[in-house]
PDB file of N, CA and C in Angstrom:
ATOM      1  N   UNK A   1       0.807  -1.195   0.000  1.00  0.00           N
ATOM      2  CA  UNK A   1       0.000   0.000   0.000  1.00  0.00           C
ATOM      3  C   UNK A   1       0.852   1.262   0.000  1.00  0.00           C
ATOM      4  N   UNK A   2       1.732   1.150   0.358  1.00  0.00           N
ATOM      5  CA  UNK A   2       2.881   2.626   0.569  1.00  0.00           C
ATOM      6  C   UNK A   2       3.516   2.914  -0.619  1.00  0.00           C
ATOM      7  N   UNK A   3       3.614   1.372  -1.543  1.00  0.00           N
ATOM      8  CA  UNK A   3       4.148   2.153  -2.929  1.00  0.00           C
ATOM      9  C   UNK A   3       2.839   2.934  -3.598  1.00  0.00           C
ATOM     10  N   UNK A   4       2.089   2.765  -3.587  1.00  0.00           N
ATOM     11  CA  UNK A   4       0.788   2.967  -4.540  1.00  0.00           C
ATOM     12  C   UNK A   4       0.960   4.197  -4.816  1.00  0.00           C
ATOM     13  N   UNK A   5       0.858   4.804  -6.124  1.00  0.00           N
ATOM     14  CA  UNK A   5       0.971   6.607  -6.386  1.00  0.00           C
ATOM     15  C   UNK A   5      -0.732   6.863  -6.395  1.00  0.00           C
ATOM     16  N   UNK A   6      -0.573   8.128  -5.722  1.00  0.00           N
ATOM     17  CA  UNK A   6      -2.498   8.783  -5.322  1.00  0.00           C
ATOM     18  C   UNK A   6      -2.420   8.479  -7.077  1.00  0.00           C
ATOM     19  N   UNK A   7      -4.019   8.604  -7.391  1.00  0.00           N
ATOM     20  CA  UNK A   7      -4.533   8.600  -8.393  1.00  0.00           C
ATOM     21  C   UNK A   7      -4.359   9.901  -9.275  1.00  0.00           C
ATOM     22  N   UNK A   8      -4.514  11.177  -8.638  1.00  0.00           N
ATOM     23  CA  UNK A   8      -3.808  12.273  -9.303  1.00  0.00           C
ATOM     24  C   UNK A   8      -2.673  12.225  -9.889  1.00  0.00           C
ATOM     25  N   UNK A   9      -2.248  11.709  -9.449  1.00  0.00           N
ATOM     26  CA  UNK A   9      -0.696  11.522 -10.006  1.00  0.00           C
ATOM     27  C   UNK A   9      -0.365  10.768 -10.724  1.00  0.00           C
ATOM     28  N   UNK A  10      -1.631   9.616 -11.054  1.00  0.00           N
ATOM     29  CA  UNK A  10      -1.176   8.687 -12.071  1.00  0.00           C
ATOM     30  C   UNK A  10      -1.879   9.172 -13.488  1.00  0.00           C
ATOM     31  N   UNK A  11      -2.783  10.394 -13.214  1.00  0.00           N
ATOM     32  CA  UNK A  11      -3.291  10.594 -14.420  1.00  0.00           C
ATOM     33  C   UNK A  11      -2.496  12.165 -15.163  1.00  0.00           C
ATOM     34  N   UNK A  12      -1.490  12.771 -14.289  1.00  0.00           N
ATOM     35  CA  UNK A  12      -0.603  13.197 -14.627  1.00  0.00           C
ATOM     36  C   UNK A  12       0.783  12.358 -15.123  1.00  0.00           C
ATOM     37  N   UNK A  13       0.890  11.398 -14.661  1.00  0.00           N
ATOM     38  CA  UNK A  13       1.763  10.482 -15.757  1.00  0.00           C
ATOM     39  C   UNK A  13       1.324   9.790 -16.887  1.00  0.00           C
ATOM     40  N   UNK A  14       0.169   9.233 -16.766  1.00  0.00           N
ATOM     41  CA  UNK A  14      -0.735   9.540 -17.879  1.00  0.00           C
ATOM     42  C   UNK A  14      -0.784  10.531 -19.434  1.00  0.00           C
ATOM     43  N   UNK A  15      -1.314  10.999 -18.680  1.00  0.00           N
ATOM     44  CA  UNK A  15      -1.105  12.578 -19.804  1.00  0.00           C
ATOM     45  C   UNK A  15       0.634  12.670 -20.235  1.00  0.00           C
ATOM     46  N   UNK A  16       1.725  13.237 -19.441  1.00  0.00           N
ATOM     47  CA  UNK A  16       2.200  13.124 -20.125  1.00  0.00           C
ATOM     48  C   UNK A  16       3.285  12.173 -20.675  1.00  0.00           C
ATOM     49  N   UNK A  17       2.962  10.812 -20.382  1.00  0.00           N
ATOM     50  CA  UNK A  17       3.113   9.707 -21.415  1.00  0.00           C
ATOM     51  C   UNK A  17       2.278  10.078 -23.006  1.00  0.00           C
ATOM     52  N   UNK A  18       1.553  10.044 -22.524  1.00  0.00           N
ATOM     53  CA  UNK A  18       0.637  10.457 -24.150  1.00  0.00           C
ATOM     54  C   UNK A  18       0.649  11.822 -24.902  1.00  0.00           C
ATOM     55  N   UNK A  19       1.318  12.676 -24.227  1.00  0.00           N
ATOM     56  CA  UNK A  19       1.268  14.486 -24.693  1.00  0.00           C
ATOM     57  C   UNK A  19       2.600  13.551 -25.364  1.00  0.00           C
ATOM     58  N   UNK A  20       3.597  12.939 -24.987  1.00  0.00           N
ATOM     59  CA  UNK A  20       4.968  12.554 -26.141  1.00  0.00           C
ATOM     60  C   UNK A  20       4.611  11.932 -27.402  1.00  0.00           C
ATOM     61  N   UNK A  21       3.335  10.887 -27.298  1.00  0.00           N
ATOM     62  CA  UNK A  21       2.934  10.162 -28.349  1.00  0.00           C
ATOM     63  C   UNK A  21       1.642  11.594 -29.483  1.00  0.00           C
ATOM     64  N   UNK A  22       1.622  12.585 -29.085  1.00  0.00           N
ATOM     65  CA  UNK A  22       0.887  13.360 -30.032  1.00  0.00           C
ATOM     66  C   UNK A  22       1.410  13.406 -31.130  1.00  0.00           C
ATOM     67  N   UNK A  23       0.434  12.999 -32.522  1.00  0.00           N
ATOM     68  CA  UNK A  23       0.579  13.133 -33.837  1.00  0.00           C
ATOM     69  C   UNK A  23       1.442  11.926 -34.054  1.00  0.00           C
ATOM     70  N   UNK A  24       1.288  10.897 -33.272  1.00  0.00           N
ATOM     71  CA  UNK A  24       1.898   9.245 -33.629  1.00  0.00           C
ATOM     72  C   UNK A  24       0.478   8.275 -33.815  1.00  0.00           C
ATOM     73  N   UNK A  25       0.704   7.466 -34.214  1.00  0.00           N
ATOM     74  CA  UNK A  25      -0.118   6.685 -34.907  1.00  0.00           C
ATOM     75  C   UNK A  25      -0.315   5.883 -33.059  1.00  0.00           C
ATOM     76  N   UNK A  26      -1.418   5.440 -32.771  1.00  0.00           N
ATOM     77  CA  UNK A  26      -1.984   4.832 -31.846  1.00  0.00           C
ATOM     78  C   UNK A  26      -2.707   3.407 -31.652  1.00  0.00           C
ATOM     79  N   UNK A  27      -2.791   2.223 -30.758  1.00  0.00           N
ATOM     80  CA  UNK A  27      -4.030   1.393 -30.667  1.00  0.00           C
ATOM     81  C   UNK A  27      -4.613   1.769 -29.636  1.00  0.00           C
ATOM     82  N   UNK A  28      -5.797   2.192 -29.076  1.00  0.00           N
ATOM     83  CA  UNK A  28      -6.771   1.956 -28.346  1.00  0.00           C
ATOM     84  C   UNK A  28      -7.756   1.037 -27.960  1.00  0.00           C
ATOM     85  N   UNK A  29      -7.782   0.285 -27.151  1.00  0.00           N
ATOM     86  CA  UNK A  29      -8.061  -0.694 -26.489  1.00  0.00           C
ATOM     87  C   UNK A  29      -9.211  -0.731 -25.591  1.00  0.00           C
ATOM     88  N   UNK A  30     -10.698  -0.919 -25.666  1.00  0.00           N
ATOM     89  CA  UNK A  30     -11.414  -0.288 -24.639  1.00  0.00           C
ATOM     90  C   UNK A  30     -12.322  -1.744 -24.307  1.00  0.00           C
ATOM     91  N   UNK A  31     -12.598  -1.927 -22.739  1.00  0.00           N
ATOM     92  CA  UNK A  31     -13.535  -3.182 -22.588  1.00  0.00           C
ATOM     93  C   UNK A  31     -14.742  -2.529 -22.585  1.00  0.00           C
ATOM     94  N   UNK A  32     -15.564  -3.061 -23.180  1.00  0.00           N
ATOM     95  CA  UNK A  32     -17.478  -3.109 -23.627  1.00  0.00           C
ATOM     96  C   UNK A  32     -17.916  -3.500 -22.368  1.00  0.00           C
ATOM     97  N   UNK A  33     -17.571  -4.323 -21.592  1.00  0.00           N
ATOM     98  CA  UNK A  33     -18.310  -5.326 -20.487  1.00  0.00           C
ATOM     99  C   UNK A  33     -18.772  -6.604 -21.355  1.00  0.00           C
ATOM    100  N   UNK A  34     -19.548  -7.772 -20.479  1.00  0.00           N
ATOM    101  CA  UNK A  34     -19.575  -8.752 -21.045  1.00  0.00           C
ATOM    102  C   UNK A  34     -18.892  -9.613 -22.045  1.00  0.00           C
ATOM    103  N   UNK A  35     -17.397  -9.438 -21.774  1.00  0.00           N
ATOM    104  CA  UNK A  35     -16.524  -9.952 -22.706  1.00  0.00           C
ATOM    105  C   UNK A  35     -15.989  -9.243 -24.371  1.00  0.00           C
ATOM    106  N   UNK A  36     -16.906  -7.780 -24.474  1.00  0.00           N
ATOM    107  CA  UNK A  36     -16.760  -7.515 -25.652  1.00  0.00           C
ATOM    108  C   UNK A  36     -15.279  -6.102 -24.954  1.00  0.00           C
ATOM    109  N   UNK A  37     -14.181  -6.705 -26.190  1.00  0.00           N
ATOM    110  CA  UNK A  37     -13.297  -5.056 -26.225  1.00  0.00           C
ATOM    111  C   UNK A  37     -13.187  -4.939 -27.753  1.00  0.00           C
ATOM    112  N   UNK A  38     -13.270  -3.712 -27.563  1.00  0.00           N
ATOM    113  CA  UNK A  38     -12.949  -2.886 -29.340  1.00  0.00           C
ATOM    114  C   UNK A  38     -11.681  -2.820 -29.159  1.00  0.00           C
ATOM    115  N   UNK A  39     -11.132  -2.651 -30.226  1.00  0.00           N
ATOM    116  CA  UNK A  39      -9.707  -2.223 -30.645  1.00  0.00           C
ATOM    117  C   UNK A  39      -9.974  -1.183 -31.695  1.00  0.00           C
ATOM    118  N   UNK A  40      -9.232  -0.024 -31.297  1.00  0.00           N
ATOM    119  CA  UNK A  40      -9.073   0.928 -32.883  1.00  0.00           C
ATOM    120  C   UNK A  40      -7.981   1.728 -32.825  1.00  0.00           C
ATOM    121  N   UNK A  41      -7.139   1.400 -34.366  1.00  0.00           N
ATOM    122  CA  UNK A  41      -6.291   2.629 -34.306  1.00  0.00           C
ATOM    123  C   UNK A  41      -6.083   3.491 -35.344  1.00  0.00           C
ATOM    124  N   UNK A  42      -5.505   4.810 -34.454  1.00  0.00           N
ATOM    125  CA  UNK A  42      -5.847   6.172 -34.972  1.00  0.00           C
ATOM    126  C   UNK A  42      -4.503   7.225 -34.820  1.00  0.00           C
ATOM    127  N   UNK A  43      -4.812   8.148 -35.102  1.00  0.00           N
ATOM    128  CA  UNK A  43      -3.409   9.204 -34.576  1.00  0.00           C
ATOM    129  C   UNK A  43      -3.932  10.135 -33.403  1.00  0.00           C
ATOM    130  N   UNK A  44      -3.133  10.194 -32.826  1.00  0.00           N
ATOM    131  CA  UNK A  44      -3.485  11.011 -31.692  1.00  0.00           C
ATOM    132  C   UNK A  44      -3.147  12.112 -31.851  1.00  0.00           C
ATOM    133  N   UNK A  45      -4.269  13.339 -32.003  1.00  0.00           N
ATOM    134  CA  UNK A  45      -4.604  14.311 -32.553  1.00  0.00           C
ATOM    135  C   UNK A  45      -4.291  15.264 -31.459  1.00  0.00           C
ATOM    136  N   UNK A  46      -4.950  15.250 -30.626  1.00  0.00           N
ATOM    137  CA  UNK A  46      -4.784  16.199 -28.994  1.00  0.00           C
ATOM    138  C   UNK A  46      -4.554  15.960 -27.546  1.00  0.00           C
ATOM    139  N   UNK A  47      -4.149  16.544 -26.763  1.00  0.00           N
ATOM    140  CA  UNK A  47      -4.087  15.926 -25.489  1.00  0.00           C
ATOM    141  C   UNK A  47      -4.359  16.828 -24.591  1.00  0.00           C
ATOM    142  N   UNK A  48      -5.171  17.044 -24.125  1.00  0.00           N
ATOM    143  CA  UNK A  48      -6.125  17.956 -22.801  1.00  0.00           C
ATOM    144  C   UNK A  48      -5.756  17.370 -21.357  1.00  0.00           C
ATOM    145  N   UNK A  49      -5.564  18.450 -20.442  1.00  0.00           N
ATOM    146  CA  UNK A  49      -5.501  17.462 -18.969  1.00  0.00           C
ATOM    147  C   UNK A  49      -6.257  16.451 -18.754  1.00  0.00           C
ATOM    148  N   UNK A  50      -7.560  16.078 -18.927  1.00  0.00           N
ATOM    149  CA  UNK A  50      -8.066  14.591 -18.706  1.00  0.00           C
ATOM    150  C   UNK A  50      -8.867  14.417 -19.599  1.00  0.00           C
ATOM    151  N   UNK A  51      -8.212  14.614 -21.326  1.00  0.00           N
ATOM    152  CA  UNK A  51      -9.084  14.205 -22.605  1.00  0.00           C
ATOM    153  C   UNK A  51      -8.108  13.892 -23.259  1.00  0.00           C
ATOM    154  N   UNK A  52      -8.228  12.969 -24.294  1.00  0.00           N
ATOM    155  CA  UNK A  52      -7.423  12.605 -24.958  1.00  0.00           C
ATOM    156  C   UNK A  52      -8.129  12.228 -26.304  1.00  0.00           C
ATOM    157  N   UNK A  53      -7.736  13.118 -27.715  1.00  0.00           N
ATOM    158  CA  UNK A  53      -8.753  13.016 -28.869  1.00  0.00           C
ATOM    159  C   UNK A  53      -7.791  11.843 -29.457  1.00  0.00           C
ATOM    160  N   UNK A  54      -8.886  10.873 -30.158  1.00  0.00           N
ATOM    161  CA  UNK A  54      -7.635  10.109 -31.200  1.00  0.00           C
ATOM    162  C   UNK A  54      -8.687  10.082 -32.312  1.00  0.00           C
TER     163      UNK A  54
END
């Protein structure tokens, strides 16, 4: 439990992990529930503090 980073902070590493990948080609990966995940890839167009356009 003491390593764990607060959640703020993981969505600031987050972001900018992905503000480096802007205007790179991307997969996105999302679970549906009930066993269904999409896959799609795209370029990653923008990166907002907690948005991310692809």
């Amino acid at each position: 439990m003491e390593n764990e980073i607060p959640p703020v902070n993981r969505v600031d590493e987050i972001h900018e992990k992905l503000s480096a990948l802007q205007g790179q080609k991307v997969k996105v990966k999302a679970n549906m529930g009930r066993s269904r995940v999409v896959e799609r890839t795209g370029v990653l167009v923008q990166v907002h503090p907690s948005l991310f356009i692809v």
